[in-house]
PDB file of N, CA and C in Angstrom:
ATOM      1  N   UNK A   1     191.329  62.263  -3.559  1.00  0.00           N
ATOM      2  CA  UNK A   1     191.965  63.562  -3.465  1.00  0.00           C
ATOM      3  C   UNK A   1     191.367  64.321  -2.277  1.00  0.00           C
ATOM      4  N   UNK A   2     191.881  64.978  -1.588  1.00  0.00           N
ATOM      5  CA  UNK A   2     191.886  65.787  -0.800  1.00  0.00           C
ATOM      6  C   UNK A   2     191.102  67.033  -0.875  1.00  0.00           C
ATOM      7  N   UNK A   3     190.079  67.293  -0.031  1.00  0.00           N
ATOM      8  CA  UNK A   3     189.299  69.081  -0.317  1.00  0.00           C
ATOM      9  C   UNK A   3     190.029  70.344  -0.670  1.00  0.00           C
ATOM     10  N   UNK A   4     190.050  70.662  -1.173  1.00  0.00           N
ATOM     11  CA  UNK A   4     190.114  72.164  -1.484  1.00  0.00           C
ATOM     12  C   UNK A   4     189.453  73.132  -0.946  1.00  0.00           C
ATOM     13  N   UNK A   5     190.006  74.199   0.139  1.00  0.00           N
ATOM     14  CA  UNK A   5     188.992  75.158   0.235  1.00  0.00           C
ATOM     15  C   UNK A   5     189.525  76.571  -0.107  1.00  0.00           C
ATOM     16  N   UNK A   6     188.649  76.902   0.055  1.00  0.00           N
ATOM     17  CA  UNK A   6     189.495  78.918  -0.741  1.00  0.00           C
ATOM     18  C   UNK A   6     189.128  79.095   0.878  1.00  0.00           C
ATOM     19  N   UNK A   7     190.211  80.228   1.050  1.00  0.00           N
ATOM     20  CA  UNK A   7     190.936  80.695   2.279  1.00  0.00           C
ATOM     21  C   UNK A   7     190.772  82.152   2.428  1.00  0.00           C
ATOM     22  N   UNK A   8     190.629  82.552   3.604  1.00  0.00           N
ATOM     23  CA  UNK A   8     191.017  84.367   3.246  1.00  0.00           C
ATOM     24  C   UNK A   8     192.148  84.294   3.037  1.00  0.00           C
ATOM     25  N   UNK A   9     192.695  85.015   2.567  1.00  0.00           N
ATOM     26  CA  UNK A   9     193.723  85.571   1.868  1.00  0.00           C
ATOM     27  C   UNK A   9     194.808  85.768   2.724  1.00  0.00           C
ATOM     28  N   UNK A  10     196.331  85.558   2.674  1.00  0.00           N
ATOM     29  CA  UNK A  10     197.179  85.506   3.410  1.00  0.00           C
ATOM     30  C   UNK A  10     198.636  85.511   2.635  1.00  0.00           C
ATOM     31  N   UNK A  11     199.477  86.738   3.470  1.00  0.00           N
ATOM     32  CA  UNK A  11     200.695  86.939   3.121  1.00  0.00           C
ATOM     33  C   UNK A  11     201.374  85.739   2.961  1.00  0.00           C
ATOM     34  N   UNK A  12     202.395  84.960   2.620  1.00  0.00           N
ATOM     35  CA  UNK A  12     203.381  84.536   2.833  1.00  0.00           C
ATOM     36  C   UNK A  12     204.917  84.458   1.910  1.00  0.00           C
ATOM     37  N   UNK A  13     206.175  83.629   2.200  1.00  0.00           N
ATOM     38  CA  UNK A  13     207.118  84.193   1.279  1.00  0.00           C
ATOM     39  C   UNK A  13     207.450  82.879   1.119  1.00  0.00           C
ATOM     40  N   UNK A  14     208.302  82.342  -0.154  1.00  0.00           N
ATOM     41  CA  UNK A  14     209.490  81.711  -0.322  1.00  0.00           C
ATOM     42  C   UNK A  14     211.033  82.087   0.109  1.00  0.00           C
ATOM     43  N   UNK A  15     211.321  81.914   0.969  1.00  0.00           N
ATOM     44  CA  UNK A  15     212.532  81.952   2.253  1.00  0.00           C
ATOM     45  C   UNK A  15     213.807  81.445   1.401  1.00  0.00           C
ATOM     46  N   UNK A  16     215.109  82.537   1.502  1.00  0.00           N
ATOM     47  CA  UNK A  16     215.890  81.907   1.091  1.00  0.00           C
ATOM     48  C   UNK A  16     216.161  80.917   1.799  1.00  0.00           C
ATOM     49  N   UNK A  17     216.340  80.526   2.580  1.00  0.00           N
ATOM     50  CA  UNK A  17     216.368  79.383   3.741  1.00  0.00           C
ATOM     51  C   UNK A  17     215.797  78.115   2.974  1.00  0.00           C
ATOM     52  N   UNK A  18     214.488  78.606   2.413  1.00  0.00           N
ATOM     53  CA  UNK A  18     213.596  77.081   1.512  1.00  0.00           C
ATOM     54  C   UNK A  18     213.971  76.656   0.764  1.00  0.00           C
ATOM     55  N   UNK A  19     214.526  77.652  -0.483  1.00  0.00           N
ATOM     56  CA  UNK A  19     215.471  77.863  -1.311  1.00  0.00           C
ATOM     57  C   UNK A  19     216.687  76.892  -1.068  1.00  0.00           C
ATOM     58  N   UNK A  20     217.265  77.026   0.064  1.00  0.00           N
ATOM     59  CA  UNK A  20     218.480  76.371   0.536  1.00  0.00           C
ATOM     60  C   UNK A  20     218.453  74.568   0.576  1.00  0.00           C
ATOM     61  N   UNK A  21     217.105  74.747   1.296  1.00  0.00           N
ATOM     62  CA  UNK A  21     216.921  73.271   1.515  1.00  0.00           C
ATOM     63  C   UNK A  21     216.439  72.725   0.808  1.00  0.00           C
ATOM     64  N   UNK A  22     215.886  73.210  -0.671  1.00  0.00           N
ATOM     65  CA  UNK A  22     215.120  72.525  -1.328  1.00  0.00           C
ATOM     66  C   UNK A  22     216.169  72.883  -2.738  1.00  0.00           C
ATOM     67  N   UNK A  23     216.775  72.515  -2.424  1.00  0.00           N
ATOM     68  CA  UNK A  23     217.996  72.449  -3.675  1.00  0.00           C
ATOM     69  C   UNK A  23     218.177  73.960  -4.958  1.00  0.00           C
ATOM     70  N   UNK A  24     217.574  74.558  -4.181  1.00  0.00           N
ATOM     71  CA  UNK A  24     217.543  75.952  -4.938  1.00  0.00           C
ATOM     72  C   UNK A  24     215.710  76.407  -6.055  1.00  0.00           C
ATOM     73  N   UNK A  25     215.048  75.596  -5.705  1.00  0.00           N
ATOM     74  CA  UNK A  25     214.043  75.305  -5.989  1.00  0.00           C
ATOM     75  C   UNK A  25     212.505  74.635  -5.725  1.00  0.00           C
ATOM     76  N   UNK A  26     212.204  75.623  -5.476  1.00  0.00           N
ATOM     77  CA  UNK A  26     210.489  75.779  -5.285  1.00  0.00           C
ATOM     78  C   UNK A  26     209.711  75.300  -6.869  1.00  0.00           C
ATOM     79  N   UNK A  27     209.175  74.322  -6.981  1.00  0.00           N
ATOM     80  CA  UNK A  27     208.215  73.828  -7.988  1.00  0.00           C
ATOM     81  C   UNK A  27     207.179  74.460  -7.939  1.00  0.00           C
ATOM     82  N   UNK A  28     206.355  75.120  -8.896  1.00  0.00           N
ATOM     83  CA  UNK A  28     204.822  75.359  -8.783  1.00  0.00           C
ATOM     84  C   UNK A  28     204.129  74.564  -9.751  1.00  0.00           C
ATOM     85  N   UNK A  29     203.101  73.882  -9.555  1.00  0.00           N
ATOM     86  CA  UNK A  29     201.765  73.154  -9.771  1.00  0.00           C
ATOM     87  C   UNK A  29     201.017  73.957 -10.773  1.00  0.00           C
ATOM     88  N   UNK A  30     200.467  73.152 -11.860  1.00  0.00           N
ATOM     89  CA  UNK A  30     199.629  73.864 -12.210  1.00  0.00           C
ATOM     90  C   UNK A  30     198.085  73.092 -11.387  1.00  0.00           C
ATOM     91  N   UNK A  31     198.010  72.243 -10.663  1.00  0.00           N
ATOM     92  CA  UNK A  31     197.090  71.451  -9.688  1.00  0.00           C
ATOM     93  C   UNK A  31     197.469  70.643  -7.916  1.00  0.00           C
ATOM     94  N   UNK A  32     196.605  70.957  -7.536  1.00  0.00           N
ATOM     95  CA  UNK A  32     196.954  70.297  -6.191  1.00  0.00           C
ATOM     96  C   UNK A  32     196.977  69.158  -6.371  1.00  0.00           C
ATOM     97  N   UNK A  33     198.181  68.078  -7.125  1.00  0.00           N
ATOM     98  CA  UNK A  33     198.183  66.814  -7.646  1.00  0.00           C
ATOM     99  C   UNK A  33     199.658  66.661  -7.936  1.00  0.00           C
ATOM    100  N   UNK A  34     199.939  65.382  -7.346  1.00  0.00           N
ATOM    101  CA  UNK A  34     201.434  64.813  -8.078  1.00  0.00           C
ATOM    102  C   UNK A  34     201.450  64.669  -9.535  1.00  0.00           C
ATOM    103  N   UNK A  35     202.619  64.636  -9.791  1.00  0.00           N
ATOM    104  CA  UNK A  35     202.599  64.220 -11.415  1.00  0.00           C
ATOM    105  C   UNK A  35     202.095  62.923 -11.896  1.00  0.00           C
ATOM    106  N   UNK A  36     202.290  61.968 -11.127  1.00  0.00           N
ATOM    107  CA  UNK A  36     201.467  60.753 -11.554  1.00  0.00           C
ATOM    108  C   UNK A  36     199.825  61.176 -11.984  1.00  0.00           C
ATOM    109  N   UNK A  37     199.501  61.851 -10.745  1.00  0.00           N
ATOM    110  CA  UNK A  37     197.869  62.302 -10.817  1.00  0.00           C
ATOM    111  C   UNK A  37     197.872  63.190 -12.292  1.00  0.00           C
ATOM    112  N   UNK A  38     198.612  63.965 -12.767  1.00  0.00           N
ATOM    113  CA  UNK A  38     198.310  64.628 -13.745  1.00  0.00           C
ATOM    114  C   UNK A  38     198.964  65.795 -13.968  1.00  0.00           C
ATOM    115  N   UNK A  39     199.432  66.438 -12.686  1.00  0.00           N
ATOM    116  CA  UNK A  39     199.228  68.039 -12.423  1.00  0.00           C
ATOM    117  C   UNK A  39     201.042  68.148 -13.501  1.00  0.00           C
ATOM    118  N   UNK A  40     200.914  69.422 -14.125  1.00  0.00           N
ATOM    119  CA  UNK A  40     202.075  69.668 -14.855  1.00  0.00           C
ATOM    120  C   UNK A  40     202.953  71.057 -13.846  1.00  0.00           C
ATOM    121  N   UNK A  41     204.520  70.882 -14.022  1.00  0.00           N
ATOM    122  CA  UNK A  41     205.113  72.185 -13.678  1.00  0.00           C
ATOM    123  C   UNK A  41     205.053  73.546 -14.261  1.00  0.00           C
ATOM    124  N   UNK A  42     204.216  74.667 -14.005  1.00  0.00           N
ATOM    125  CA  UNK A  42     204.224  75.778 -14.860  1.00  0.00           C
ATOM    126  C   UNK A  42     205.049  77.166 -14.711  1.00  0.00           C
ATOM    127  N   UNK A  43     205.750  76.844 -13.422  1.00  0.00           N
ATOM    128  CA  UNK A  43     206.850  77.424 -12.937  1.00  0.00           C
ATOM    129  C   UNK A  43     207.720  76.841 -11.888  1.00  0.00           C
ATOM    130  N   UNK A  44     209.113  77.639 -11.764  1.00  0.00           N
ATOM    131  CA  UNK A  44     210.296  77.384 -10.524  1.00  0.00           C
ATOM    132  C   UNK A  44     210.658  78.608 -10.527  1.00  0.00           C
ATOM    133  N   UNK A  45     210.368  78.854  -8.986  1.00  0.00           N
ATOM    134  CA  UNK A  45     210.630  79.549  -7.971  1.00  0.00           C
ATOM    135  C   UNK A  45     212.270  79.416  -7.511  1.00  0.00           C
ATOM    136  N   UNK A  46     212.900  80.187  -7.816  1.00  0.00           N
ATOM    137  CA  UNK A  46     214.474  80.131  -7.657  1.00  0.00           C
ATOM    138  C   UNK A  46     214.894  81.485  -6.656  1.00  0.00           C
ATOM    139  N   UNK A  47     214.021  82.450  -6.641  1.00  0.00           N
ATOM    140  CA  UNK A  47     214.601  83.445  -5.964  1.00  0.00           C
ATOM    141  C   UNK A  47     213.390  84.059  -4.762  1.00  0.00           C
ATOM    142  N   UNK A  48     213.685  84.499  -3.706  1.00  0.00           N
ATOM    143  CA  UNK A  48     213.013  84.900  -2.979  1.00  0.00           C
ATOM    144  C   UNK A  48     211.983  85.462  -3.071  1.00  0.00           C
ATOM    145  N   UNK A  49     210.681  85.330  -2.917  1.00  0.00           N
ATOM    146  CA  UNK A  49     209.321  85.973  -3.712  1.00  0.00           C
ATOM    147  C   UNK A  49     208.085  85.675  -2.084  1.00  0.00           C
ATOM    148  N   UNK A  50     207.732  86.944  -2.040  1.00  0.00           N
ATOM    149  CA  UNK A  50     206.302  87.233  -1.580  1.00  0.00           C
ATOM    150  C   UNK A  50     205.479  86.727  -1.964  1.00  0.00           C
ATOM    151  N   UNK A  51     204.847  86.162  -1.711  1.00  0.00           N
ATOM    152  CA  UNK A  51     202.984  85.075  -1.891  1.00  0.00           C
ATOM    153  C   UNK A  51     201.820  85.904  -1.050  1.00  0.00           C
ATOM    154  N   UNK A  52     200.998  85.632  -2.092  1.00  0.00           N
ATOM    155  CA  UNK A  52     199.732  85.203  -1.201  1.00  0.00           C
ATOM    156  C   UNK A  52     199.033  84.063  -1.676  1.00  0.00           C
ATOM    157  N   UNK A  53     198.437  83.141  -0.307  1.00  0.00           N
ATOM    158  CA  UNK A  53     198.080  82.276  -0.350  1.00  0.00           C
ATOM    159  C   UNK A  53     196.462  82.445  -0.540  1.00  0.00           C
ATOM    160  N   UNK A  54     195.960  81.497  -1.430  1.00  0.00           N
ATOM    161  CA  UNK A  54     194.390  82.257  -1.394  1.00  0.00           C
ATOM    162  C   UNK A  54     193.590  80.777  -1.709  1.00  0.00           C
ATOM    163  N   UNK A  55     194.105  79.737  -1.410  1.00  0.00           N
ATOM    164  CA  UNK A  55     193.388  78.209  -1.502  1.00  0.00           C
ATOM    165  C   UNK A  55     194.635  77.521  -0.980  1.00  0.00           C
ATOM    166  N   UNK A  56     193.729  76.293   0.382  1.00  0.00           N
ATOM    167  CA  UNK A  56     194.348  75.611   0.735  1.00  0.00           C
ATOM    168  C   UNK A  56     193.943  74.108  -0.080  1.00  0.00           C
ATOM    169  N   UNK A  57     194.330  72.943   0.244  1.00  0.00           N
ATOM    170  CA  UNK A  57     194.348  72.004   0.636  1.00  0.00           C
ATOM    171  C   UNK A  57     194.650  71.094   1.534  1.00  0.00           C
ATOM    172  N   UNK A  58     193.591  70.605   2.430  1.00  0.00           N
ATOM    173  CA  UNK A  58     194.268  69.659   3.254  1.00  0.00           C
ATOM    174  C   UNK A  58     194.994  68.450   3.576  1.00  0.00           C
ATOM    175  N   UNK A  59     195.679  67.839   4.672  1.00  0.00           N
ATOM    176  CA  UNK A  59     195.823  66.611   4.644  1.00  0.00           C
ATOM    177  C   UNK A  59     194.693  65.805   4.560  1.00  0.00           C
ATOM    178  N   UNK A  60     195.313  64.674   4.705  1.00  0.00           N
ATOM    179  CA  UNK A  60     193.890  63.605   4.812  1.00  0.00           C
ATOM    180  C   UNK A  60     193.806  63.795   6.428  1.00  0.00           C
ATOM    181  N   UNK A  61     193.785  64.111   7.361  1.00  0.00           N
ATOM    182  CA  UNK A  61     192.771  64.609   8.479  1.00  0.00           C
ATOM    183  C   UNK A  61     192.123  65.512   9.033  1.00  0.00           C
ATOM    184  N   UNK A  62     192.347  66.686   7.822  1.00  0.00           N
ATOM    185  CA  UNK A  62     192.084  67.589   7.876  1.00  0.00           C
ATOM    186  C   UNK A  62     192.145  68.948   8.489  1.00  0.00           C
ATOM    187  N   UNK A  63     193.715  68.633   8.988  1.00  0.00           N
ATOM    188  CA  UNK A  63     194.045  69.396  10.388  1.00  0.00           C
ATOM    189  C   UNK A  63     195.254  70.359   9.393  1.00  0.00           C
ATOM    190  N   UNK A  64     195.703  70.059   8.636  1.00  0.00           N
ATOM    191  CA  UNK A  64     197.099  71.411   8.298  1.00  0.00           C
ATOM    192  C   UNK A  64     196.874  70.980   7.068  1.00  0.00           C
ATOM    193  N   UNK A  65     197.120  72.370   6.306  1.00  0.00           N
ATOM    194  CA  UNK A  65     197.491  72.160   4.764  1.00  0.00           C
ATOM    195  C   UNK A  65     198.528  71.513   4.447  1.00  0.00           C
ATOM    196  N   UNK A  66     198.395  70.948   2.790  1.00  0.00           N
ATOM    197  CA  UNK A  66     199.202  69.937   2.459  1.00  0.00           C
ATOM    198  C   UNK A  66     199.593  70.638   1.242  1.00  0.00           C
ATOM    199  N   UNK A  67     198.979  71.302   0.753  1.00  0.00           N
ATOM    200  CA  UNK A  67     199.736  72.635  -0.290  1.00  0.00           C
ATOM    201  C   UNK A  67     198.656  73.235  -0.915  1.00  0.00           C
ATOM    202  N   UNK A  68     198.826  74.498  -1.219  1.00  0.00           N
ATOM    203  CA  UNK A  68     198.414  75.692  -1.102  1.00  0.00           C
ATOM    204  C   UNK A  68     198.604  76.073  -2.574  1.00  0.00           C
ATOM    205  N   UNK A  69     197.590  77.360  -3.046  1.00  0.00           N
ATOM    206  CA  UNK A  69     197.457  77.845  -4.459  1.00  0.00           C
ATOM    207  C   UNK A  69     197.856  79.361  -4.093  1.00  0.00           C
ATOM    208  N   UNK A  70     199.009  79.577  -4.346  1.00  0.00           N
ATOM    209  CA  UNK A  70     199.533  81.347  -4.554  1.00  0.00           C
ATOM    210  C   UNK A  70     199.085  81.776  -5.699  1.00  0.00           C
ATOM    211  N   UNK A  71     199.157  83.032  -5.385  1.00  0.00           N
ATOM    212  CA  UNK A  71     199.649  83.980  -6.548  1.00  0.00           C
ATOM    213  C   UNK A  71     200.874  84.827  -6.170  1.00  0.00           C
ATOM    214  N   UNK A  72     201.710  85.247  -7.167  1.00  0.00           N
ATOM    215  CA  UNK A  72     202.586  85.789  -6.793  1.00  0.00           C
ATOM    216  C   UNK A  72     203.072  86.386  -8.372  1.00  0.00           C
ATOM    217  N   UNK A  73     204.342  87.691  -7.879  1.00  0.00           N
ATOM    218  CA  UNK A  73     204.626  88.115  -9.568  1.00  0.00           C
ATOM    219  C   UNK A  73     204.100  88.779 -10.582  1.00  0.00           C
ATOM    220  N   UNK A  74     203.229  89.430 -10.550  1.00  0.00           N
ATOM    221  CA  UNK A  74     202.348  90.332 -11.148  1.00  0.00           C
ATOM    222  C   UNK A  74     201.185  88.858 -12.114  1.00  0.00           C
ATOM    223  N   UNK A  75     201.199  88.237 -11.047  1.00  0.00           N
ATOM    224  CA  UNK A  75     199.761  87.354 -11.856  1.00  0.00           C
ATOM    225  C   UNK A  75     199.559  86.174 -12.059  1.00  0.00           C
ATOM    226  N   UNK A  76     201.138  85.894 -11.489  1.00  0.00           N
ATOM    227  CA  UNK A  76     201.745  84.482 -11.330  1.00  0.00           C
ATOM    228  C   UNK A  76     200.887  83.628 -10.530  1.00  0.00           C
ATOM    229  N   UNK A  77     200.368  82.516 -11.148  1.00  0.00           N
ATOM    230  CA  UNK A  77     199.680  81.220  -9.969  1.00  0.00           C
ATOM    231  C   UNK A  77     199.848  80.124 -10.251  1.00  0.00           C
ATOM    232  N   UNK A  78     199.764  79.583  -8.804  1.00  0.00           N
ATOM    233  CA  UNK A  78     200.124  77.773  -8.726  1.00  0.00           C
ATOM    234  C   UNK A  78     199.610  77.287  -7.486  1.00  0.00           C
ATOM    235  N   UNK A  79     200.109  76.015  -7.579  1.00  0.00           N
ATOM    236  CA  UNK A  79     199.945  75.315  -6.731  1.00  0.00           C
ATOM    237  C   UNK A  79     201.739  74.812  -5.712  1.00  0.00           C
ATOM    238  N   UNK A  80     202.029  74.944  -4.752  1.00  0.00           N
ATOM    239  CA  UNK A  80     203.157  74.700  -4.368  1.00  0.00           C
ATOM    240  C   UNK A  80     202.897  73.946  -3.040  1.00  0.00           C
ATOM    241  N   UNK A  81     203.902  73.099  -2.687  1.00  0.00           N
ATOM    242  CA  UNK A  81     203.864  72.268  -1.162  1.00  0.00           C
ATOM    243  C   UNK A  81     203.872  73.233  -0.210  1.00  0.00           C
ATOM    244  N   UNK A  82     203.234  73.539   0.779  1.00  0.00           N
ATOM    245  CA  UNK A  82     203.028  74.270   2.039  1.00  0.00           C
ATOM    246  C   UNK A  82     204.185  74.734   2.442  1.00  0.00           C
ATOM    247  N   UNK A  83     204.954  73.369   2.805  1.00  0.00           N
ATOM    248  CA  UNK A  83     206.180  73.389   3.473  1.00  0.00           C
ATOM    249  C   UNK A  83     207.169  74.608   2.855  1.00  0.00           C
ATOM    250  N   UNK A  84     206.417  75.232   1.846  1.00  0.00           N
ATOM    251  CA  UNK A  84     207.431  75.475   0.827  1.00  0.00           C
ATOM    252  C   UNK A  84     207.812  76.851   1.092  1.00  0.00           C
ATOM    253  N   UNK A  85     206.748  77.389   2.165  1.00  0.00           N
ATOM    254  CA  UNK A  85     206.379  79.041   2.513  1.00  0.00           C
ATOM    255  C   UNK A  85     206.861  78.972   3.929  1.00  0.00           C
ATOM    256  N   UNK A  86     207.029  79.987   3.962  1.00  0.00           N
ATOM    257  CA  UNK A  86     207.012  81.005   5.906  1.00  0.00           C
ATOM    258  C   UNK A  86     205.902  81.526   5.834  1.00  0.00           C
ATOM    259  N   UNK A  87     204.804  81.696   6.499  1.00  0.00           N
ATOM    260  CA  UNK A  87     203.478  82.225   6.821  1.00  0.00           C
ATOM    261  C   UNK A  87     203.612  83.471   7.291  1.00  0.00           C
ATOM    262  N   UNK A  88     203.202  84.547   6.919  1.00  0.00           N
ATOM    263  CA  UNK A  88     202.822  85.932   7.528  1.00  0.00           C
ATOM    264  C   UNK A  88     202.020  86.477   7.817  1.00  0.00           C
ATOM    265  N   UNK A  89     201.024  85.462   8.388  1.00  0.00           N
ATOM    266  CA  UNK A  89     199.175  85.686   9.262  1.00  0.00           C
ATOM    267  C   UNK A  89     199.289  87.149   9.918  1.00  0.00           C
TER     268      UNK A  89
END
């Protein structure tokens, strides 16, 4: 598995656009892990929502995240694929 690091803290959104391409649905993680590995779904993201990102994970070279732990929603947290956000650094 891949490092985990906690991050400063950073805006980002679920894009209707992501929404679009991802069949109307954003998965959230309850772990930075496929389902084989273990990790269960504890939410879907269906409508446009503000994040903050506050733990990455990397690829295996350690150069870009490979998915990320939000919170969002008055308390809402997960784990979701990177790809899954627009960044607002």
């Amino acid at each position: 598995m891949n490092k985990v690091e906690k991050i400063e803290p950073y805006q980002a959104s679920v894009s209707e656009e992501t929404l679009s391409k991802w069949s109307g649905i954003v998965r959230v993680w309850s772990e930075p892990k496929s389902a084989v590995e273990g990790a269960e779904v504890v939410d879907e993201i269906k409508e446009p929502v503000e994040v903050t990102v506050v733990e990455e994970q990397k690829d295996m070279y350690g150069s870009k995240a490979q998915r990320v732990k939000i919170t969002y929603a008055e308390g809402r947290e997960g784990w979701v694929l990177s790809d899954a956000l627009t960044a607002r650094k």
